[in-house]
PDB file of N, CA and C in Angstrom:
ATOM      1  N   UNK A   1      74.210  57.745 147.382  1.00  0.00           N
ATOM      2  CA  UNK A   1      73.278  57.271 148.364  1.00  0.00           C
ATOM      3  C   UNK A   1      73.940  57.423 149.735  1.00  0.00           C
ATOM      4  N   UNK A   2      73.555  58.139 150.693  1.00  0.00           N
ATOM      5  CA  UNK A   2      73.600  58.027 152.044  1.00  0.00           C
ATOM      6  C   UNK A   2      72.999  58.008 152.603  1.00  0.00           C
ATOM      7  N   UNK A   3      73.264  56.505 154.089  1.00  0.00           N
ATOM      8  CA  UNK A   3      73.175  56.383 155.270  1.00  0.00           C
ATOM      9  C   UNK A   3      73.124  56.795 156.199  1.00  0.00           C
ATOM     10  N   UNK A   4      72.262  57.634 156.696  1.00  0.00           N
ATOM     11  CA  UNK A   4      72.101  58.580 157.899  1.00  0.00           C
ATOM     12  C   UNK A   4      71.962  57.584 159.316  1.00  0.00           C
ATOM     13  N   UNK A   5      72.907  57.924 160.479  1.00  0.00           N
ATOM     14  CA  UNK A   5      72.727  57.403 161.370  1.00  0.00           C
ATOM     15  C   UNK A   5      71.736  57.746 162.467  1.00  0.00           C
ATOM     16  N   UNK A   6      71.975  57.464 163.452  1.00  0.00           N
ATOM     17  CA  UNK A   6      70.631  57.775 164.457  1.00  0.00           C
ATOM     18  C   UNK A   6      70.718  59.120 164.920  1.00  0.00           C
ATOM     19  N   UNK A   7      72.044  59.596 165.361  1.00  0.00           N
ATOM     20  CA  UNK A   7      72.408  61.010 165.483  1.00  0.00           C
ATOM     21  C   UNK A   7      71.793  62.185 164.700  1.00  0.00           C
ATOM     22  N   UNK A   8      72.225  61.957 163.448  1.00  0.00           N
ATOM     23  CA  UNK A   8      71.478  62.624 162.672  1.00  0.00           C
ATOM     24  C   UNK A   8      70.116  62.545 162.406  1.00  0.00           C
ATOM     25  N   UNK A   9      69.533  61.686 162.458  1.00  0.00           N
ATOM     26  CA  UNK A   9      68.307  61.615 162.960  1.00  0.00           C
ATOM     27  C   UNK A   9      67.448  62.228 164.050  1.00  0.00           C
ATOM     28  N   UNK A  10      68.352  62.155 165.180  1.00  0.00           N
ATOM     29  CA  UNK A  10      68.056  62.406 166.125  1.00  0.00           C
ATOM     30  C   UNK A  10      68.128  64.563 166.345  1.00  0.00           C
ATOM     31  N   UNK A  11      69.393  64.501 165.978  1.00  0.00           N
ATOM     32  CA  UNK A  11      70.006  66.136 165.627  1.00  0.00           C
ATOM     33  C   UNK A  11      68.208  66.894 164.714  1.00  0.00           C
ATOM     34  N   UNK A  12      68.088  65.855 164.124  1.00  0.00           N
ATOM     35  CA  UNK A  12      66.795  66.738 162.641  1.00  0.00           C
ATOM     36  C   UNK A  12      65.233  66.571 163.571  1.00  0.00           C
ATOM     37  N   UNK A  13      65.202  65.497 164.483  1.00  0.00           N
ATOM     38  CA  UNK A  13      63.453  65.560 164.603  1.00  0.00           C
ATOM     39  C   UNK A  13      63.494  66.272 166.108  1.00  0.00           C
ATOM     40  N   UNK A  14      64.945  66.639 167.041  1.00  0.00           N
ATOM     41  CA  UNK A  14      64.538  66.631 168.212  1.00  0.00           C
ATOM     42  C   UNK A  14      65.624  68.700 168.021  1.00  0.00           C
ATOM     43  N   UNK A  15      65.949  69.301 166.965  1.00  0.00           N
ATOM     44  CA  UNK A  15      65.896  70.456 166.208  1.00  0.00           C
ATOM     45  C   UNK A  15      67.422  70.553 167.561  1.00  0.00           C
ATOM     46  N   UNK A  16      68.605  69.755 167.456  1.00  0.00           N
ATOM     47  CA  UNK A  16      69.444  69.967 168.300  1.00  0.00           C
ATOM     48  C   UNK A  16      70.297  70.846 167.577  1.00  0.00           C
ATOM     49  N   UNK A  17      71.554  71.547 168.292  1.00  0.00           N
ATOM     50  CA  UNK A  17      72.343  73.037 167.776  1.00  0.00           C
ATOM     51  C   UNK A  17      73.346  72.376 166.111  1.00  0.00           C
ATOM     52  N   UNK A  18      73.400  70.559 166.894  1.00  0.00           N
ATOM     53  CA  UNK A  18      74.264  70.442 165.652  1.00  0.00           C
ATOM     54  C   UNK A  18      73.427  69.834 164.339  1.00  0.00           C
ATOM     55  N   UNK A  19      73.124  70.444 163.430  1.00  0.00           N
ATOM     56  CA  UNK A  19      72.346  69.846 162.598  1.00  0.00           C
ATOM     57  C   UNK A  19      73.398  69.733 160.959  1.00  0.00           C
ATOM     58  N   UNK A  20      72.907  68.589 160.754  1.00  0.00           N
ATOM     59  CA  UNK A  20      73.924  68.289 159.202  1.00  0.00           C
ATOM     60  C   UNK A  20      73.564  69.887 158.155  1.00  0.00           C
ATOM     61  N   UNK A  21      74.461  69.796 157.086  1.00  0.00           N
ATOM     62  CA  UNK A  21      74.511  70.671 156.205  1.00  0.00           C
ATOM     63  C   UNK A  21      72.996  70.238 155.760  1.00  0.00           C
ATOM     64  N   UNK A  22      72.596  71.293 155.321  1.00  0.00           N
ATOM     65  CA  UNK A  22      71.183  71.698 154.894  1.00  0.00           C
ATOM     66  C   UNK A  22      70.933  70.415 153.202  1.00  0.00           C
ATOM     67  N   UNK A  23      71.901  70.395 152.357  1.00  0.00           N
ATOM     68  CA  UNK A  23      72.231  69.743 151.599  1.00  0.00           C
ATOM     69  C   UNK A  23      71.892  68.455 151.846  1.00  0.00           C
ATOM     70  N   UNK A  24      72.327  68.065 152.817  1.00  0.00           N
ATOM     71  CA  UNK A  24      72.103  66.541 153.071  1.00  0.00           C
ATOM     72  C   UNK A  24      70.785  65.860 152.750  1.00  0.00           C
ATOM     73  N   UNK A  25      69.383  66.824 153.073  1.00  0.00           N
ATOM     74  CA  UNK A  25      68.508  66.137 152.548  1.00  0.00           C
ATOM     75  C   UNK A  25      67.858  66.265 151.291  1.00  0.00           C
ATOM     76  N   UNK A  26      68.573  66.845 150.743  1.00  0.00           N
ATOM     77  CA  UNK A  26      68.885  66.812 149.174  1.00  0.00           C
ATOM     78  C   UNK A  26      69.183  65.805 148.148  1.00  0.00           C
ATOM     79  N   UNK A  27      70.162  64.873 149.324  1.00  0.00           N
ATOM     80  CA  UNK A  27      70.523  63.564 149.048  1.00  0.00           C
ATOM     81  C   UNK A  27      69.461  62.203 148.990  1.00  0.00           C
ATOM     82  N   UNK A  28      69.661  61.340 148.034  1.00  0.00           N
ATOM     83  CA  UNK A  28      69.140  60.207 148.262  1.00  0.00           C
ATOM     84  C   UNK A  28      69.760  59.725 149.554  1.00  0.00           C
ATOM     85  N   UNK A  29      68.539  59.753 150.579  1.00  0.00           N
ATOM     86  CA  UNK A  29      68.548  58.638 151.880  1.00  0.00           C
ATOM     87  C   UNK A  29      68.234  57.682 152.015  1.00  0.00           C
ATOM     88  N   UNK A  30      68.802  56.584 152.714  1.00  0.00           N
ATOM     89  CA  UNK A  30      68.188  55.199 152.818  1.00  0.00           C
ATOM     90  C   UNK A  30      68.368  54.755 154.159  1.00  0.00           C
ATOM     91  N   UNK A  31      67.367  54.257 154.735  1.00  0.00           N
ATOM     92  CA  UNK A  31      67.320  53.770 156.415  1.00  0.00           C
ATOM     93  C   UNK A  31      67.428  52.920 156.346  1.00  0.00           C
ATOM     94  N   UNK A  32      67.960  51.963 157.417  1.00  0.00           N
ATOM     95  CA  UNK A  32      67.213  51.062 157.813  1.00  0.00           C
ATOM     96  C   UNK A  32      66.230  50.711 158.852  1.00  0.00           C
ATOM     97  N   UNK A  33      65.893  49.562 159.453  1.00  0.00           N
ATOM     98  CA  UNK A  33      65.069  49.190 160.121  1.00  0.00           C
ATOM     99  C   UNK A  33      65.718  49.159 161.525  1.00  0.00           C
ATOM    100  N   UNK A  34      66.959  49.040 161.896  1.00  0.00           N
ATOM    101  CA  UNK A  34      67.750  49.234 162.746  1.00  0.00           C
ATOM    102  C   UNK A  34      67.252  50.840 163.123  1.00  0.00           C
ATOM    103  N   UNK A  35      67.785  51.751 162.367  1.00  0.00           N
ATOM    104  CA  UNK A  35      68.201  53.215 162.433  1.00  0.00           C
ATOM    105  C   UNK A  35      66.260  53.720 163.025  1.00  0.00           C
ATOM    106  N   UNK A  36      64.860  52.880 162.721  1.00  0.00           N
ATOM    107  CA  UNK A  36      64.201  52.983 162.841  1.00  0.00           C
ATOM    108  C   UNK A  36      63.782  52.849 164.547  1.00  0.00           C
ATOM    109  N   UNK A  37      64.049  51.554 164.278  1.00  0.00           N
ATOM    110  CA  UNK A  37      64.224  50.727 165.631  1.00  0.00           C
ATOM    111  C   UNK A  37      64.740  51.781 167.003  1.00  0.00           C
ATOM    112  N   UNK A  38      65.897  52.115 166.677  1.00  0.00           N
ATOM    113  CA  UNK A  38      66.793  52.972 167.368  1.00  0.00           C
ATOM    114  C   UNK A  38      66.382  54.336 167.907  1.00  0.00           C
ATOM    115  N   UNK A  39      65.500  54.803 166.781  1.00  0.00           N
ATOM    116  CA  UNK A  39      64.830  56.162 166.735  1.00  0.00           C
ATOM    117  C   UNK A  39      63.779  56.090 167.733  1.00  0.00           C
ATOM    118  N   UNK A  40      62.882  55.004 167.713  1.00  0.00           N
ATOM    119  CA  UNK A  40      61.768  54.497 168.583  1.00  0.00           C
ATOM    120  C   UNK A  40      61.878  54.610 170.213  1.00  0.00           C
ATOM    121  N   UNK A  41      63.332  53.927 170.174  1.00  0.00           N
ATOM    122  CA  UNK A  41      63.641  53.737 171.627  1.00  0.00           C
ATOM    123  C   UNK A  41      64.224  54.672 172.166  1.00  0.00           C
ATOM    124  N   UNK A  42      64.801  55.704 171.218  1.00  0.00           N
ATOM    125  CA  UNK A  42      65.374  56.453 172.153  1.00  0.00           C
ATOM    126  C   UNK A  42      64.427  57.796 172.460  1.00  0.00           C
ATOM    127  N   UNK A  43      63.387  57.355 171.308  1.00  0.00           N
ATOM    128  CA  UNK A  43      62.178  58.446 171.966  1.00  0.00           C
ATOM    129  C   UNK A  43      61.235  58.219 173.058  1.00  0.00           C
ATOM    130  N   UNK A  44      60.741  57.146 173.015  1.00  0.00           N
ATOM    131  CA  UNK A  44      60.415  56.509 173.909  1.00  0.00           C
ATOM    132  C   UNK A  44      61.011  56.534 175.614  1.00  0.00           C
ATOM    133  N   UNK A  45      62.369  56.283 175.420  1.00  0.00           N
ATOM    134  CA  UNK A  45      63.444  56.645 176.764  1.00  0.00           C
ATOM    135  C   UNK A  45      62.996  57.272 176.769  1.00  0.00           C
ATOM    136  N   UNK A  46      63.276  58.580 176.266  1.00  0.00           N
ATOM    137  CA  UNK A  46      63.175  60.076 176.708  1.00  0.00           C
ATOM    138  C   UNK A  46      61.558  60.530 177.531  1.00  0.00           C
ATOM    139  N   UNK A  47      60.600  59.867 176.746  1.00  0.00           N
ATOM    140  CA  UNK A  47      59.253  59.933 177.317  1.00  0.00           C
ATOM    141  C   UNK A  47      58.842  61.205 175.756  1.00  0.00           C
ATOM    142  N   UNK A  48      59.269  61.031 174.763  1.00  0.00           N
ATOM    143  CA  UNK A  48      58.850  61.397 174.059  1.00  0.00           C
ATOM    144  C   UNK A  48      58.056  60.928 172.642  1.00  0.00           C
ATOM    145  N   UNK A  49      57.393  59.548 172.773  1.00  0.00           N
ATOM    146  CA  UNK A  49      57.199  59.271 172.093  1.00  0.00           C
ATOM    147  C   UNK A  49      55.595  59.608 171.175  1.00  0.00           C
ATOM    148  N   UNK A  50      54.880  60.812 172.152  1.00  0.00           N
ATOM    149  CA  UNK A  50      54.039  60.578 172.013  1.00  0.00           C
ATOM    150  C   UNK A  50      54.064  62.205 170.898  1.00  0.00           C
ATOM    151  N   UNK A  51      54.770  63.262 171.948  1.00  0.00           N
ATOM    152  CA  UNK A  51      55.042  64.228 171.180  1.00  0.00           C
ATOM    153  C   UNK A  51      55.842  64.518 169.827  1.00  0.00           C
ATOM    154  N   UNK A  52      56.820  63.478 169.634  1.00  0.00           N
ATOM    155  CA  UNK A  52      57.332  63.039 168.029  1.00  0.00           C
ATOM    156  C   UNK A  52      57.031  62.151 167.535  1.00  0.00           C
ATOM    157  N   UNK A  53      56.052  61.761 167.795  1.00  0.00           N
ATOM    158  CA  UNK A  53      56.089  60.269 167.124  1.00  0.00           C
ATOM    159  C   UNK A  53      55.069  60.472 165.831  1.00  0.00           C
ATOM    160  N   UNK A  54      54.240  61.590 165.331  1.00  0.00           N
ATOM    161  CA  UNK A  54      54.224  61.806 164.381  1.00  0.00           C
ATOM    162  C   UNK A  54      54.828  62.045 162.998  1.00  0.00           C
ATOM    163  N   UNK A  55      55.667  62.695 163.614  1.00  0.00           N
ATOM    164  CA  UNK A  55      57.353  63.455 163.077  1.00  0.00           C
ATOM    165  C   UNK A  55      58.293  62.328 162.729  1.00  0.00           C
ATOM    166  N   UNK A  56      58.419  61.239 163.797  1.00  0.00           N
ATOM    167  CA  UNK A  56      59.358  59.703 163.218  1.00  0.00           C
ATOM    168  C   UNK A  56      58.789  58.532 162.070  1.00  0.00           C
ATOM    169  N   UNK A  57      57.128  58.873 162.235  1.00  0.00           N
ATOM    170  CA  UNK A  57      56.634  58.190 161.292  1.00  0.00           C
ATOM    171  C   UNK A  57      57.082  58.434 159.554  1.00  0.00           C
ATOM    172  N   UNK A  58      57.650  56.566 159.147  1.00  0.00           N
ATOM    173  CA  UNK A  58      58.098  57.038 157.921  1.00  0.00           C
ATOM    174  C   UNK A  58      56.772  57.755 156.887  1.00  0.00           C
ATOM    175  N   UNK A  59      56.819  58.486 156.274  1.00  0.00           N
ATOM    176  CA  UNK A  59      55.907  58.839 154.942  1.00  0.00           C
ATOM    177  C   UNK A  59      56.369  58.778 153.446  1.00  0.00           C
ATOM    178  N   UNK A  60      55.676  59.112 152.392  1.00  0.00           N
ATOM    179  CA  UNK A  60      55.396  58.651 151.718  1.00  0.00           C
ATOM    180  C   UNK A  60      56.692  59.695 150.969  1.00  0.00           C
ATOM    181  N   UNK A  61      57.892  58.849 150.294  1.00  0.00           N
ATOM    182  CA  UNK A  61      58.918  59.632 149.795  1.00  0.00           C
ATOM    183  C   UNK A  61      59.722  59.978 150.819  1.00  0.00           C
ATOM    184  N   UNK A  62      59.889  59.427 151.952  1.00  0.00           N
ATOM    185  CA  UNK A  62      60.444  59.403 152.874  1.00  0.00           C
ATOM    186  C   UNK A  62      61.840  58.595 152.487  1.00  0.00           C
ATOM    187  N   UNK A  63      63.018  58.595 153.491  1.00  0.00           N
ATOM    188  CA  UNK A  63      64.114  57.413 152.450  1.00  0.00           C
ATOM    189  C   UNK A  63      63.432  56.433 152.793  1.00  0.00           C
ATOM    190  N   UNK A  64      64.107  55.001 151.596  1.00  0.00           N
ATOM    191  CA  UNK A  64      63.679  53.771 151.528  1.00  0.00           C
ATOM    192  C   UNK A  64      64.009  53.112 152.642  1.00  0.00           C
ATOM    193  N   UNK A  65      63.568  52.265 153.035  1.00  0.00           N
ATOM    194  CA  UNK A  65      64.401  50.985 153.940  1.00  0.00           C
ATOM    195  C   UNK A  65      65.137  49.984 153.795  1.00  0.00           C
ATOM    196  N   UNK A  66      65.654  50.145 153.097  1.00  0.00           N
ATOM    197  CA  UNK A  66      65.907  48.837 152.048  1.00  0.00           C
ATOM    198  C   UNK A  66      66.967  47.637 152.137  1.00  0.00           C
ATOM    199  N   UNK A  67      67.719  48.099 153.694  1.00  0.00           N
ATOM    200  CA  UNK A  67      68.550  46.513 154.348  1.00  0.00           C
ATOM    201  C   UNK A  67      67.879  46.269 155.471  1.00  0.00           C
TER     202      UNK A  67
END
């Protein structure tokens, strides 16, 4: 099980040069509500919340949330 931080998060929805090994989402992921939280605001800062914010929405088989 891995914990993906906001970086990586951030690296996968906003398509930056450094992106994790392809593998990684291969892996069981698990968020939290923090890492959610985090994602929100820093799209938001940016003034992007309107253009990803489809893309940040969790879906269905998405990782769990689960702390």
């Amino acid at each position: 099980m891995i914990y993906p931080d906001i970086s990586v998060a951030l690296a996968h929805l906003l398509a930056e040069d450094h992106l994790p090994d392809p593998a990684l989402w291969r892996e069981t992921l698990v968020a939290s509500r923090l890492l959610e939280y985090e994602l929100w605001t820093r799209l938001h800062g940016r003034g992007l919340g309107t253009s990803h914010g489809d893309a940040a929405r969790p879906r269905p088989g998405d990782p769990a949330r689960d702390i």
